[in-house]
PDB file of N, CA and C in Angstrom:
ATOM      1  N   UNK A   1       0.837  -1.177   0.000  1.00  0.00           N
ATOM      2  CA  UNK A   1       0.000   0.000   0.000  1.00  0.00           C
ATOM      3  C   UNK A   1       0.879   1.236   0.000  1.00  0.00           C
ATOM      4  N   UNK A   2       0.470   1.942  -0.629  1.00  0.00           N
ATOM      5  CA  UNK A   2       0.817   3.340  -0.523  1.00  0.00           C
ATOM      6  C   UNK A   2       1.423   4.296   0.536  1.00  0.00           C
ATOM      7  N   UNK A   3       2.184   4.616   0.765  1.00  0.00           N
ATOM      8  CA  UNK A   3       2.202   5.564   1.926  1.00  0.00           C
ATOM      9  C   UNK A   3       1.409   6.562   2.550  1.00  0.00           C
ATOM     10  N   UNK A   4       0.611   6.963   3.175  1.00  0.00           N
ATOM     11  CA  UNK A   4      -0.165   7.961   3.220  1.00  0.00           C
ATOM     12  C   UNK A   4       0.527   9.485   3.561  1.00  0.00           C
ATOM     13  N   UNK A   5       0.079  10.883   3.286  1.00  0.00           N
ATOM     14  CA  UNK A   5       0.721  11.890   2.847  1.00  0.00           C
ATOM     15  C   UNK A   5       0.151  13.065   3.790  1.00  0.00           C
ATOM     16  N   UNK A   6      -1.391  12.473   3.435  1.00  0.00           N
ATOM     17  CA  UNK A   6      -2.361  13.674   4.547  1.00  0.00           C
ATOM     18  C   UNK A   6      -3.202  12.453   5.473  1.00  0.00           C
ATOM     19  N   UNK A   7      -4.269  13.391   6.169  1.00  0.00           N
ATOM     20  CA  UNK A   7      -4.926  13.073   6.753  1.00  0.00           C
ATOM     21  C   UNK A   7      -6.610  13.718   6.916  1.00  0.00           C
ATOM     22  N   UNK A   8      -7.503  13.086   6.660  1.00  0.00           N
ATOM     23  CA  UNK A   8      -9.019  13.803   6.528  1.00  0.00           C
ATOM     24  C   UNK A   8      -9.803  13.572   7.799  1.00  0.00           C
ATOM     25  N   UNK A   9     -10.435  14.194   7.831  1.00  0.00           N
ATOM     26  CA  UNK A   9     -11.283  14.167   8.984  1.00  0.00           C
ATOM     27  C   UNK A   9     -12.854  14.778   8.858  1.00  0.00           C
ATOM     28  N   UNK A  10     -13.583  13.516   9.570  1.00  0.00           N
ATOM     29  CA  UNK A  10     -14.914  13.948   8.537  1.00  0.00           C
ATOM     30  C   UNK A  10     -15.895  13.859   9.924  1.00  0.00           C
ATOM     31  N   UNK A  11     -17.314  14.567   9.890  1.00  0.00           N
ATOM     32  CA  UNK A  11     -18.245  13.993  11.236  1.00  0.00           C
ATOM     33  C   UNK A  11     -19.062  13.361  10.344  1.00  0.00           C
ATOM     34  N   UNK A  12     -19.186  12.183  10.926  1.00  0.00           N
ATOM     35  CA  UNK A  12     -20.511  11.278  11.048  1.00  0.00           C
ATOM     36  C   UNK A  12     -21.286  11.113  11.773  1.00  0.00           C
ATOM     37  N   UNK A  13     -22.550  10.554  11.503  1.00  0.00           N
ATOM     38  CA  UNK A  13     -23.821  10.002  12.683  1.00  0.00           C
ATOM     39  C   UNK A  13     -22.902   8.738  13.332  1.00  0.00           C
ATOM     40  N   UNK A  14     -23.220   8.771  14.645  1.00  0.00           N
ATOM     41  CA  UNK A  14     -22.416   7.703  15.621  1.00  0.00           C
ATOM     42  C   UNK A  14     -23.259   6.709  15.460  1.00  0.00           C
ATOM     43  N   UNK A  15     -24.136   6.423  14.882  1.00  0.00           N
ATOM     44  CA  UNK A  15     -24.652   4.995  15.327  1.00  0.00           C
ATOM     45  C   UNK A  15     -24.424   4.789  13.449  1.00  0.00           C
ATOM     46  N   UNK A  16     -23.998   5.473  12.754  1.00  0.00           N
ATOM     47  CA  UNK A  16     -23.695   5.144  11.060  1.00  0.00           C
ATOM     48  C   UNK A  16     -22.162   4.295  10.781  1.00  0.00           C
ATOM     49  N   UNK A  17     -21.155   5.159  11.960  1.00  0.00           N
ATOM     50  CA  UNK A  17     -20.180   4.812  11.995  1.00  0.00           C
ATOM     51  C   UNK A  17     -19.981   3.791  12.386  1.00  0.00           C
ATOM     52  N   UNK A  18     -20.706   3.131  13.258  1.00  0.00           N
ATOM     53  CA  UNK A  18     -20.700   2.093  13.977  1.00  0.00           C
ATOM     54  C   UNK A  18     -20.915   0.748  12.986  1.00  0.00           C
ATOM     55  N   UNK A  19     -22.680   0.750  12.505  1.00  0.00           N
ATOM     56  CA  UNK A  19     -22.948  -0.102  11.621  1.00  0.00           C
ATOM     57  C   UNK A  19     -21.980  -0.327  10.473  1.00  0.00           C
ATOM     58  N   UNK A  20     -21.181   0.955   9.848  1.00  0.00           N
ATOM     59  CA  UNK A  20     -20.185   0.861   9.040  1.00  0.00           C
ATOM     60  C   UNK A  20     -18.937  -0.169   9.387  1.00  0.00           C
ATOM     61  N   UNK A  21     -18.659  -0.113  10.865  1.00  0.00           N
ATOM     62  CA  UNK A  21     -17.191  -0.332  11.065  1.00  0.00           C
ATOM     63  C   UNK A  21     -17.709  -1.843  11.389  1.00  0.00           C
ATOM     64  N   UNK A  22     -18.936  -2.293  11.569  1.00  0.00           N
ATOM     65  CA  UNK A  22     -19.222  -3.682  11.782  1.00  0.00           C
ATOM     66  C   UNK A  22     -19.072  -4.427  10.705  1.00  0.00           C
ATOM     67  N   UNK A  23     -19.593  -3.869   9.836  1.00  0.00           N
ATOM     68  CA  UNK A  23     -19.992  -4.245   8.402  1.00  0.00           C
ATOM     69  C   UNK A  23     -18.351  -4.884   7.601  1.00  0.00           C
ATOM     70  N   UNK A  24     -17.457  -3.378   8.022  1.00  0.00           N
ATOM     71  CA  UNK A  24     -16.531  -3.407   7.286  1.00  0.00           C
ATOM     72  C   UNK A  24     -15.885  -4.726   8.248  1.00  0.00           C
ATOM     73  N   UNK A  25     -15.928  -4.835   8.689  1.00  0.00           N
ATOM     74  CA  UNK A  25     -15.193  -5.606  10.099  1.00  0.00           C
ATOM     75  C   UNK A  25     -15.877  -7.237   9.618  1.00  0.00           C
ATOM     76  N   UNK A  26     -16.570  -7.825   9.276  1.00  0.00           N
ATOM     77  CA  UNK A  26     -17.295  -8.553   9.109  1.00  0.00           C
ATOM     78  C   UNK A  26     -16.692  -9.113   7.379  1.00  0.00           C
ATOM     79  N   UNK A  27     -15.967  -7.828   6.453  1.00  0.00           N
ATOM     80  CA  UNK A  27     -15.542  -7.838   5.290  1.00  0.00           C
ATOM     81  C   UNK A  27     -14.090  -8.060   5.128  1.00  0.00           C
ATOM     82  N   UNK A  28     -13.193  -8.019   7.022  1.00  0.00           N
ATOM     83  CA  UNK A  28     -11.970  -8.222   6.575  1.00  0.00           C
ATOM     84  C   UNK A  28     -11.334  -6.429   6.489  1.00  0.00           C
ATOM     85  N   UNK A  29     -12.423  -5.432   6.854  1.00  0.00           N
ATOM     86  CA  UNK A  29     -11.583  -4.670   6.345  1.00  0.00           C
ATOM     87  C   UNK A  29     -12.036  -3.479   8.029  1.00  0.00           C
ATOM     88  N   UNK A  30     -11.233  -2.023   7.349  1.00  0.00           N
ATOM     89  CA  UNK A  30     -11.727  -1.119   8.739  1.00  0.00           C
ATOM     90  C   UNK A  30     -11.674   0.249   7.718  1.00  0.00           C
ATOM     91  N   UNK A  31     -12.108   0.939   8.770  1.00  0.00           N
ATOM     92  CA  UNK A  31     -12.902   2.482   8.031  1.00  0.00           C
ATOM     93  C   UNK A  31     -11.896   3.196   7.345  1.00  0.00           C
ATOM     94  N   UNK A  32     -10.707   3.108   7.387  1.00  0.00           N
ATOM     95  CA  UNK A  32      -9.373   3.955   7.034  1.00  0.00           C
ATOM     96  C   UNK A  32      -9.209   3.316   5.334  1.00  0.00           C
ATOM     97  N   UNK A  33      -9.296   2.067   5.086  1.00  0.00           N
ATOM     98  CA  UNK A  33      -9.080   0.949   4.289  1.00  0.00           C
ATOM     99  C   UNK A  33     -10.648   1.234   3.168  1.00  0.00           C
ATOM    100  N   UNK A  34     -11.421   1.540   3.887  1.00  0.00           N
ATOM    101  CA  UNK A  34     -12.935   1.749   3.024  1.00  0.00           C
ATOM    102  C   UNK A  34     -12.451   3.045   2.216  1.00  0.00           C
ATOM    103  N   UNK A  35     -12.911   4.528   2.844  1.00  0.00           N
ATOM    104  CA  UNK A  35     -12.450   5.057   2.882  1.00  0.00           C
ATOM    105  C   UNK A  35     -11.126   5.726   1.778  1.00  0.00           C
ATOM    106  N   UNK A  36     -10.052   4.819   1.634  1.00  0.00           N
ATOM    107  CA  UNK A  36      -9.770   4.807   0.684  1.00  0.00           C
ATOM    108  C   UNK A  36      -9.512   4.234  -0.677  1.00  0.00           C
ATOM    109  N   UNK A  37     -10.521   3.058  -0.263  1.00  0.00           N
ATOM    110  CA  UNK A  37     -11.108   2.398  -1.539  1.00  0.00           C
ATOM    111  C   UNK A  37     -11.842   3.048  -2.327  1.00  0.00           C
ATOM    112  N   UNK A  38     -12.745   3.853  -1.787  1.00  0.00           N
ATOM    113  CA  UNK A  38     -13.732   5.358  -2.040  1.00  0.00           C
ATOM    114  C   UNK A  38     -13.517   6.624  -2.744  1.00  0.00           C
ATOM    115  N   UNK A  39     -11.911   6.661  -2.204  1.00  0.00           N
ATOM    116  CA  UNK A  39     -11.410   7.857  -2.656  1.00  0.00           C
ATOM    117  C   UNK A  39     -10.843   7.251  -4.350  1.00  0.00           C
ATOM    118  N   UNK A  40     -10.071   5.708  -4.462  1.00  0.00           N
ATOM    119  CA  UNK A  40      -9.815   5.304  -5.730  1.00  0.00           C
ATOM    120  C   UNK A  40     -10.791   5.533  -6.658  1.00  0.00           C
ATOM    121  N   UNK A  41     -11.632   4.868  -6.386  1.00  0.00           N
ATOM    122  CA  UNK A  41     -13.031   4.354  -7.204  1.00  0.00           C
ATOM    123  C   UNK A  41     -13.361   5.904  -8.004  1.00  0.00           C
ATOM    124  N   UNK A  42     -13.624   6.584  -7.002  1.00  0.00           N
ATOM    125  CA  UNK A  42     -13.919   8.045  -7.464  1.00  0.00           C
ATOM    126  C   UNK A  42     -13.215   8.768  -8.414  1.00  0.00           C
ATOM    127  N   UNK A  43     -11.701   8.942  -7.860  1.00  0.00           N
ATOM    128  CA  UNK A  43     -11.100   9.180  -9.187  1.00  0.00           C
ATOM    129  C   UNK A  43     -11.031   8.517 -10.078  1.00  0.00           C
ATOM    130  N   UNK A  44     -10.532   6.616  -9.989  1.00  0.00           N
ATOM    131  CA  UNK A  44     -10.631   5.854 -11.452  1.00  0.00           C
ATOM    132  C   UNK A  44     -12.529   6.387 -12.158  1.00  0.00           C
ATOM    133  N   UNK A  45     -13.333   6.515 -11.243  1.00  0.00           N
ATOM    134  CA  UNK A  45     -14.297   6.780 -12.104  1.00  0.00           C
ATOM    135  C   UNK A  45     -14.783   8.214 -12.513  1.00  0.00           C
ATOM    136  N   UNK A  46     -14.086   9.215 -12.560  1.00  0.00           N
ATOM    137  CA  UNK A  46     -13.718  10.532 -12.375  1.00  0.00           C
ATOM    138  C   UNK A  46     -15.164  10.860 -11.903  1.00  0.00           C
ATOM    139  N   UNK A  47     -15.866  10.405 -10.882  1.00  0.00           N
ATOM    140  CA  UNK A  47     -16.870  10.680 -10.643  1.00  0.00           C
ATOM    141  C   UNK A  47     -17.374   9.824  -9.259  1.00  0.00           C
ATOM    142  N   UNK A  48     -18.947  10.127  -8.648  1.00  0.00           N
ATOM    143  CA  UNK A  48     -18.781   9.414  -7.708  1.00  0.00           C
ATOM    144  C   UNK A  48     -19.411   7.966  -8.233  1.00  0.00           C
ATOM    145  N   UNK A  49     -18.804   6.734  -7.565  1.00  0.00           N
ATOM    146  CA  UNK A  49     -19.419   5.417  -8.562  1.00  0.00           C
ATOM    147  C   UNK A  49     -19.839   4.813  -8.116  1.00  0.00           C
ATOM    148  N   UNK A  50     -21.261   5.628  -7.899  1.00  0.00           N
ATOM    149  CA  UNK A  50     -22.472   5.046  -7.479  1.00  0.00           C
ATOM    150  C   UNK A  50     -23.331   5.611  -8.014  1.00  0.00           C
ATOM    151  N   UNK A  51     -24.799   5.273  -7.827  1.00  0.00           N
ATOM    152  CA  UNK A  51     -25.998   6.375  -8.182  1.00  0.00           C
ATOM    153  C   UNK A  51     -25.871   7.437  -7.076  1.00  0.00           C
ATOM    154  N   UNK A  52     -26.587   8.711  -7.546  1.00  0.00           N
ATOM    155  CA  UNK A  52     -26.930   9.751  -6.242  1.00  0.00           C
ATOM    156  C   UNK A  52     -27.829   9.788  -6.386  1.00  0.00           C
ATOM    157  N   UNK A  53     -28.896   9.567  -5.606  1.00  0.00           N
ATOM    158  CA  UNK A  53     -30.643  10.380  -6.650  1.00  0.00           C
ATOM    159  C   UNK A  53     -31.183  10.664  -5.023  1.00  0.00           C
ATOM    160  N   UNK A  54     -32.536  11.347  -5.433  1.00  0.00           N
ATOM    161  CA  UNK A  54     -33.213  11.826  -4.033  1.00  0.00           C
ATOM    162  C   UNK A  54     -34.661  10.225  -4.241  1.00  0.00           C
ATOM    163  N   UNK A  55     -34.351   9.599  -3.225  1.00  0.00           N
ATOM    164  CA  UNK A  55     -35.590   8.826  -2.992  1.00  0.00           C
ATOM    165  C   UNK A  55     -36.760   8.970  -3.136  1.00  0.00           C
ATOM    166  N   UNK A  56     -37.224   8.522  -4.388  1.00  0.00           N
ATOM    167  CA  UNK A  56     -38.863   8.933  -4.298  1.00  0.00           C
ATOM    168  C   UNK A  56     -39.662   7.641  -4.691  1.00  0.00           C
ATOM    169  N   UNK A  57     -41.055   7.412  -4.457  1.00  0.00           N
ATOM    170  CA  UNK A  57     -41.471   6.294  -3.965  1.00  0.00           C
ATOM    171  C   UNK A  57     -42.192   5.984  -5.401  1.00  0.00           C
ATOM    172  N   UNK A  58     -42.201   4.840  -5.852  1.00  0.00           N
ATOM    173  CA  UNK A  58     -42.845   4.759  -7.484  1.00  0.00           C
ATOM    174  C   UNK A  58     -43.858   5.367  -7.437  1.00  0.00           C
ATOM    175  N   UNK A  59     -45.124   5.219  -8.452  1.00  0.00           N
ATOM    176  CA  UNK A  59     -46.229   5.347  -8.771  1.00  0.00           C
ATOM    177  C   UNK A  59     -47.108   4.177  -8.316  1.00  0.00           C
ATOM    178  N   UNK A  60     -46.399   2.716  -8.012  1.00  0.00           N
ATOM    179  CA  UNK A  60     -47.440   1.515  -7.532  1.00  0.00           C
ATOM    180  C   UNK A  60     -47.513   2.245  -6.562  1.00  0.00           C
ATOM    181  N   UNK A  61     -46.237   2.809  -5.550  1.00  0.00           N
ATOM    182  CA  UNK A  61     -46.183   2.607  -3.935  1.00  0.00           C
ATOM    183  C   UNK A  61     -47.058   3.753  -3.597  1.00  0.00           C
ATOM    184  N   UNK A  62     -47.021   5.104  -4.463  1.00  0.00           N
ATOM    185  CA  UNK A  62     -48.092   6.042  -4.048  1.00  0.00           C
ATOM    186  C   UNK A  62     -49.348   5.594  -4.373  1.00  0.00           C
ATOM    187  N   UNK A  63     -49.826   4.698  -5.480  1.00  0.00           N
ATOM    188  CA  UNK A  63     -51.173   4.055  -5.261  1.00  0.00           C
ATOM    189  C   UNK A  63     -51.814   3.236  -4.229  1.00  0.00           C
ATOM    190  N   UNK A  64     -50.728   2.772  -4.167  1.00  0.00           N
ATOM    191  CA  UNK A  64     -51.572   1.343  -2.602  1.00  0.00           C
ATOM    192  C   UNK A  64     -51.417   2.641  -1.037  1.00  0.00           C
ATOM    193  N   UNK A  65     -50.098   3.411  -1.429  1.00  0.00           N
ATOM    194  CA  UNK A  65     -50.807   3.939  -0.016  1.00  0.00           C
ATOM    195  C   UNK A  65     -52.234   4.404  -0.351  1.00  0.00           C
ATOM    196  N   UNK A  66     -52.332   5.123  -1.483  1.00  0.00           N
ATOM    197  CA  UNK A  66     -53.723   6.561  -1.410  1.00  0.00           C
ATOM    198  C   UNK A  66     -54.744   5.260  -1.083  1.00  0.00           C
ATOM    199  N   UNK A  67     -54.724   3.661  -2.152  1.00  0.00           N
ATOM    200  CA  UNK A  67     -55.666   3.118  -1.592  1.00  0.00           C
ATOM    201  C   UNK A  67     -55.861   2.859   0.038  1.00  0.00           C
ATOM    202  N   UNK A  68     -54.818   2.251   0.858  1.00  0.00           N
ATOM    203  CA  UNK A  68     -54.872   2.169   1.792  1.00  0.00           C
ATOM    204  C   UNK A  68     -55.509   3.145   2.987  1.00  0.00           C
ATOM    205  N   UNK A  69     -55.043   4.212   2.480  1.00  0.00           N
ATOM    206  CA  UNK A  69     -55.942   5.677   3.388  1.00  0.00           C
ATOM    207  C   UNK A  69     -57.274   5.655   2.723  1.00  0.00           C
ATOM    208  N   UNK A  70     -57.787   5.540   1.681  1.00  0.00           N
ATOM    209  CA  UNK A  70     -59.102   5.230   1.289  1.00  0.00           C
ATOM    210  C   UNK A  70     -60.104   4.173   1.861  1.00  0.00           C
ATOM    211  N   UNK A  71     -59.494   3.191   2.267  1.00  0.00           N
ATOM    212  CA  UNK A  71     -59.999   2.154   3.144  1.00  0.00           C
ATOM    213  C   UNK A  71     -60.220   2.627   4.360  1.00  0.00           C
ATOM    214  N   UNK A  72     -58.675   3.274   4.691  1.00  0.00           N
ATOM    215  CA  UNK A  72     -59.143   3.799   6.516  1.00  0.00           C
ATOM    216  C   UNK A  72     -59.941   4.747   6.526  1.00  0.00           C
ATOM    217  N   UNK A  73     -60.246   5.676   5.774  1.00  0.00           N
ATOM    218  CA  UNK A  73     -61.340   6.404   5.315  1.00  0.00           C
ATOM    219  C   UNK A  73     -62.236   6.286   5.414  1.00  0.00           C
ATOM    220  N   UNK A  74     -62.853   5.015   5.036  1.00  0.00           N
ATOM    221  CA  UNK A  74     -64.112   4.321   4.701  1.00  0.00           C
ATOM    222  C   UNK A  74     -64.641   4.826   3.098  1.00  0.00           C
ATOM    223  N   UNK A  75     -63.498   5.160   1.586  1.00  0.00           N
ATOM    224  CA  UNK A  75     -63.965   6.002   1.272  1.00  0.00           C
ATOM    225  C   UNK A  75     -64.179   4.444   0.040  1.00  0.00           C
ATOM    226  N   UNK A  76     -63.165   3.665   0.512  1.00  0.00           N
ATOM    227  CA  UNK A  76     -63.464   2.091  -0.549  1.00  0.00           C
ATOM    228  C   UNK A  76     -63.987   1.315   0.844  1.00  0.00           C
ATOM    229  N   UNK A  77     -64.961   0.268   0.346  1.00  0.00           N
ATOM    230  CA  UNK A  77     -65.314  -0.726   0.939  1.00  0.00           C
ATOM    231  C   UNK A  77     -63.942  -1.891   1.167  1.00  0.00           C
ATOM    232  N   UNK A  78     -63.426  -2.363   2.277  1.00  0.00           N
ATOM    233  CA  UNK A  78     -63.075  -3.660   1.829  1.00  0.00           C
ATOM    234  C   UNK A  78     -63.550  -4.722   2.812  1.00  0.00           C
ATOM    235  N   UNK A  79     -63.551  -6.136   2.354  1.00  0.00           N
ATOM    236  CA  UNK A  79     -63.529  -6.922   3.210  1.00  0.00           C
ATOM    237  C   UNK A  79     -62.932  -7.196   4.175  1.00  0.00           C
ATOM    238  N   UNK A  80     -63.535  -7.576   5.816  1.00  0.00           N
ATOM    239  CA  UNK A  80     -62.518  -7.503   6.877  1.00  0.00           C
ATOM    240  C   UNK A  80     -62.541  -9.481   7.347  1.00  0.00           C
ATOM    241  N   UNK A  81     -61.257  -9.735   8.041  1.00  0.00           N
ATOM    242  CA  UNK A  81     -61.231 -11.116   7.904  1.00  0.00           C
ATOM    243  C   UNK A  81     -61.059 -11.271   9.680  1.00  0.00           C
ATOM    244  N   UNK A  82     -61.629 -11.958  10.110  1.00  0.00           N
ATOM    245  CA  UNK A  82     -61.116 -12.140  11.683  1.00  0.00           C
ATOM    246  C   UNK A  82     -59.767 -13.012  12.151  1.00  0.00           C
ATOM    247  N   UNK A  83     -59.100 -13.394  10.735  1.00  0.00           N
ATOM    248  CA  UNK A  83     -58.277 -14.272  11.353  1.00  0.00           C
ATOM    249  C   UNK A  83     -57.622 -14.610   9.614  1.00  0.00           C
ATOM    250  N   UNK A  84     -56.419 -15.110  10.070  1.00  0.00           N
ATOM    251  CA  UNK A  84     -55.636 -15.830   8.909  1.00  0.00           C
ATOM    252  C   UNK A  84     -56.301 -16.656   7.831  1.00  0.00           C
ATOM    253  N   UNK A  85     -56.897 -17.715   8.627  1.00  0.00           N
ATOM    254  CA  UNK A  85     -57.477 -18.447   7.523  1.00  0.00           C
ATOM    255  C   UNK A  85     -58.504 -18.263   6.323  1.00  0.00           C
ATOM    256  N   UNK A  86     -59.132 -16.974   7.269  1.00  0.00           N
ATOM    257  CA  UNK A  86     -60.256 -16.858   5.981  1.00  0.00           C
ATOM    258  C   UNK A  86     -59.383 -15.858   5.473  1.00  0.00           C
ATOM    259  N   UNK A  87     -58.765 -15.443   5.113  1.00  0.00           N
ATOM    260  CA  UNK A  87     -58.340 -14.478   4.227  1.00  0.00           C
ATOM    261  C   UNK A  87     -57.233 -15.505   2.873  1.00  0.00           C
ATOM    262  N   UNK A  88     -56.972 -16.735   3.837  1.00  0.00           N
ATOM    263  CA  UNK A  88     -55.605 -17.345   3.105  1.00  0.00           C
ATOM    264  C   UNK A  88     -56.965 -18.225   2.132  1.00  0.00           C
ATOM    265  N   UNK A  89     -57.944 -18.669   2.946  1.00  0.00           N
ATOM    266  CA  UNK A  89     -59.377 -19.259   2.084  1.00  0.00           C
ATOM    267  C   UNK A  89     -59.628 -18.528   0.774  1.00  0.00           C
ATOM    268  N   UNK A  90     -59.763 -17.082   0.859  1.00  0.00           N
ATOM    269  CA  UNK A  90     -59.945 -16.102   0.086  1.00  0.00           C
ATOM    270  C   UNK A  90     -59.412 -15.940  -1.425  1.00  0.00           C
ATOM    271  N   UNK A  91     -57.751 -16.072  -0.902  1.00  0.00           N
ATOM    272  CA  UNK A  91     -56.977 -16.109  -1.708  1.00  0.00           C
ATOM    273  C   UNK A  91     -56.777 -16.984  -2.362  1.00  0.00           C
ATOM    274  N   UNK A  92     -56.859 -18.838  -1.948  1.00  0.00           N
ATOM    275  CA  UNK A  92     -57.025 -19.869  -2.623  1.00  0.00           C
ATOM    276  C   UNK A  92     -57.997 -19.931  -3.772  1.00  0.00           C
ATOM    277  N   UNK A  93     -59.006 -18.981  -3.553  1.00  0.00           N
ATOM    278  CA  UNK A  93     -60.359 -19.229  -4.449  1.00  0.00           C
ATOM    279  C   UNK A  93     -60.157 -18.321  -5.382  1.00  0.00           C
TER     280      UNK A  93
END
């Protein structure tokens, strides 16, 4: 490995760092070693090499919620089941 030259210093969420250093720890590796696997990747990919996007929820997932609040609504009818079986009955048929 390389010699190292500088040194960075970054804040994280403490319970992020944590799950990270388990993870990495679990991979054989530790946060210094990630880190600058991160920093390669980036430059070999003169970019960052991953997706970035802002999370947004499809068009199914905004339908079943609006249905779902429509139900609690009372604004769709649905059938109510008292128990597992009649619903798994339901579904068989």
């Amino acid at each position: 490995m390389e010699s190292l030259t500088t040194a960075i210093s970054v804040q994280v969420d403490k319970n992020d760092k944590e799950l990270a250093m388990s993870i990495l720890s679990n991979l054989g590796l530790n946060l210094s070693t990630y880190v600058n696997m991160a920093i390669k990747q980036l430059i070999n990919k003169d970019g960052v090499p991953f997706e970035v996007v802002n999370p947004r929820p499809s068009k199914e997932l905004l339908e079943a919620i609006q249905e779902g609040e429509d139900i609690l609504n009372g604004k769709i009818k649905a059938k109510k089941y008292t128990n597992m079986y009649e619903l798994l009955k339901d579904l068989k048929s």
